[in-house]
Protein backbone atom coordinates (compact mmCIF):
# COMPACT_ATOMS: atom_id res chain seq x y z
CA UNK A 1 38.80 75.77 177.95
CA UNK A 2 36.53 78.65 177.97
CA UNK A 3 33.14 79.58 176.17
CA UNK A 4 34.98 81.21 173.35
CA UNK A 5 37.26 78.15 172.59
CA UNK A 6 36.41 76.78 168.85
CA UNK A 7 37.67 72.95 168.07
CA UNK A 8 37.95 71.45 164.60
CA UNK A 9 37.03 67.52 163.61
CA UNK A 10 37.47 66.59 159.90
CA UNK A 11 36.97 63.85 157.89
CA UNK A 12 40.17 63.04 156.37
CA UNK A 13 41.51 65.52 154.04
CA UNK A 14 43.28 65.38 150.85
CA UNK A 15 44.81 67.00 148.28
CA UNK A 16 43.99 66.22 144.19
CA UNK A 17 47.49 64.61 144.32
CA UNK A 18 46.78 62.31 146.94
CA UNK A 19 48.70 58.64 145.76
CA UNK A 20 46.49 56.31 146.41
CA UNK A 21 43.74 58.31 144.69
CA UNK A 22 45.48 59.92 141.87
CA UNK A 23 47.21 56.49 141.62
CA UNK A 24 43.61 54.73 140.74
CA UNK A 25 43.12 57.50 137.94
CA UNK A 26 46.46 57.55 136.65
CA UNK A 27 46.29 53.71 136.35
CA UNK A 28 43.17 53.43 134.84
CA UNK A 29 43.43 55.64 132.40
CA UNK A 30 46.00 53.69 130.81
CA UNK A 31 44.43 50.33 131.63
CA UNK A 32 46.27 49.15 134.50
CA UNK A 33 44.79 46.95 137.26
CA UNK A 34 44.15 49.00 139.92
CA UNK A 35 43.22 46.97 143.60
CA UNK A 36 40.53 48.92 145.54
CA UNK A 37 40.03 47.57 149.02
CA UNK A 38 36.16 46.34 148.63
CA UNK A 39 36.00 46.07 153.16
CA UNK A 40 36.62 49.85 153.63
CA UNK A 41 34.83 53.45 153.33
CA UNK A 42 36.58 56.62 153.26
CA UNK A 43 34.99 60.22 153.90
CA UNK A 44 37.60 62.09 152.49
CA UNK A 45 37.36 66.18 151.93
CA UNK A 46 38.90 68.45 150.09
CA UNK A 47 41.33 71.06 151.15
CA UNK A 48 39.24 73.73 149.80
CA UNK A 49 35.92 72.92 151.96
CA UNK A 50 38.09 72.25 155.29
CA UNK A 51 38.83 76.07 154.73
CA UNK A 52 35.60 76.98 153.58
CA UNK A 53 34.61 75.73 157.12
CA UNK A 54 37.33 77.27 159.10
CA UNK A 55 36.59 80.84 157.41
CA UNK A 56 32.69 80.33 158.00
CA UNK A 57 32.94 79.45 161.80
CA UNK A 58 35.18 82.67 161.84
CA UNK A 59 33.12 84.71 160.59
CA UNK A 60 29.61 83.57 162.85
CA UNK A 61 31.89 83.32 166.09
CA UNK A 62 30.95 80.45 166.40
CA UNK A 63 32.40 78.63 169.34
CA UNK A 64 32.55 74.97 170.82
CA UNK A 65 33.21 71.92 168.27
CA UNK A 66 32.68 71.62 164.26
CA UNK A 67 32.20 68.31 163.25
CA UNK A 68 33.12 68.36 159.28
CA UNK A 69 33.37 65.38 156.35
CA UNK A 70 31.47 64.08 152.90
CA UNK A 71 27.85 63.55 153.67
CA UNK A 72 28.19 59.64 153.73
CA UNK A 73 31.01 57.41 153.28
CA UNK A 74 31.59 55.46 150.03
CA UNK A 75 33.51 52.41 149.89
CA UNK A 76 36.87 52.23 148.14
CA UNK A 77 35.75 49.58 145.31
CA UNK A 78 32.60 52.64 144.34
CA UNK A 79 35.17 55.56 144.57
CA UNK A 80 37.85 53.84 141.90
CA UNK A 81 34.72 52.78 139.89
CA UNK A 82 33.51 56.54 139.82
CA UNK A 83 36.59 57.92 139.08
CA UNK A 84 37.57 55.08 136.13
CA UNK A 85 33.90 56.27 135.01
CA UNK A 86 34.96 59.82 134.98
CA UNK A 87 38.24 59.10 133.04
CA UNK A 88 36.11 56.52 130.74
CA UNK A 89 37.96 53.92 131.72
CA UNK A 90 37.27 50.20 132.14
CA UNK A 91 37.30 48.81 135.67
CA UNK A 92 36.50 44.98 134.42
CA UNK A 93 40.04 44.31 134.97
CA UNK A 94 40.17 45.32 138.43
CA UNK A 95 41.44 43.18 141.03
CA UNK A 96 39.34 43.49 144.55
CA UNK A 97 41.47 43.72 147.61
CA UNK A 98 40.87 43.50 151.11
CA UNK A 99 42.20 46.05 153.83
CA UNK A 100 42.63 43.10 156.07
CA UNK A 101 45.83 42.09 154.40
CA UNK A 102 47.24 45.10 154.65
CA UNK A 103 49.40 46.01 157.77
CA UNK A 104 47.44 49.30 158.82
CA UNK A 105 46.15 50.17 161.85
CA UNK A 106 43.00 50.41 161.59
CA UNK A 107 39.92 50.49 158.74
CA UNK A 108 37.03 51.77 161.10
CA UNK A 109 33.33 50.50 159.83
CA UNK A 110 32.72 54.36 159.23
CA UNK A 111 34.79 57.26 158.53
CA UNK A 112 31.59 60.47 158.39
CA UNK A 113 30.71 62.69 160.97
CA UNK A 114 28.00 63.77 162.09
CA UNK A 115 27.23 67.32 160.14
CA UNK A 116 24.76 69.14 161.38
CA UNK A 117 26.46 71.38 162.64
CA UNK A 118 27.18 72.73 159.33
CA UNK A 119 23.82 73.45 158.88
CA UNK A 120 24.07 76.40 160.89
CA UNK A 121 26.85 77.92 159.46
CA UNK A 122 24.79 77.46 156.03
CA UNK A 123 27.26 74.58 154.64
CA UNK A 124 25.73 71.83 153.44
CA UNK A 125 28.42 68.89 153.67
CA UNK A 126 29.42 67.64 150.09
CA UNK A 127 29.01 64.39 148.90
CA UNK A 128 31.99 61.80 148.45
CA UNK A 129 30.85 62.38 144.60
CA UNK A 130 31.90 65.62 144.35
CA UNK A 131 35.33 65.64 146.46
CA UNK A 132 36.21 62.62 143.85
CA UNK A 133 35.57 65.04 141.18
CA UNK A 134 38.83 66.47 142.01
CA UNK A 135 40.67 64.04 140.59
CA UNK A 136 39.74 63.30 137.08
C-alpha cells in the first residue's frame, strides 16, 4: 500500500452514553441489580484518546500501523464494581452473569493491544480506570 500508508487498530471505543455502561451506573445508583458478566474483559477507550491518537500520528508522519487501547483489560464484574464505587453505591446485591449464556459472537480471552507504539508518539495508553471515569 505504499510507505506513506498509516492504518488504525483500536480497542473498542465508546462514548460516556454507552448502554451497557451507563446502564450499570444508572442502575446502581438507585440500587438496582445490575448483572456484570464475571468470564469477560473489555479494553474499552474513549472517544477523546482515539482522536488524541489520530491527531498525534498526524502530526509525527508517522506511517505503517497504530496499535491503540487501555493499558490492560479489566473484567466486567471489576469495571461495574469501580463505577458503583465511584457513584457510592452498593454492589452486594449484584447478580454475576456469565457471557456464555448470552447469544454473542464472541468474548475473546483478551481485548488490549499491544501499545508500544504509543510510546513513540509520546502517549502513554490510559488505564481501564480512567476511561471508566467517564461515566460517573
Amino acid at each position: 500500500m505504499g510507505k506513506s500508508t498509516v492504518a488504525f487498530r483500536f480497542g473498542k471505543i465508546v462514548a460516556p452514553d454507552v448502554p451497557l455502561v451507563s446502564g450499570w451506573t444508572r442502575d446502581s445508583r438507585v440500587g438496582e441489580v445490575v448483572h456484570p458478566f464475571s468470564d469477560a474483559v473489555l479494553a474499552s477507550l474513549s472517544t477523546a484518546f482515539a482522536t488524541k491518537v489520530i491527531c498525534r500520528v498526524d502530526t509525527y508522519k508517522r506511517p505503517g500501523v497504530t496499535h491503540a487501547s487501555v493499558s490492560d483489560d479489566i473484567a466486567y464484574t471489576h469495571a461495574a464494581k469501580y463505577l458503583a464505587a465511584k457513584v457510592v453505591a452498593d454492589m452486594r446485591s449484584s447478580k454475576l452473569a456469565s457471557c456464555k449464556n448470552v447469544s454473542f459472537p464472541a468474548f475473546p480471552d483478551h481485548t488490549a493491544l499491544d501499545t508500544t507504539e504509543l510510546e513513540h508518539l509520546g502517549i502513554e495508553a490510559p488505564s481501564p480506570a480512567h476511561v471508566l471515569d467517564q461515566f460517573s
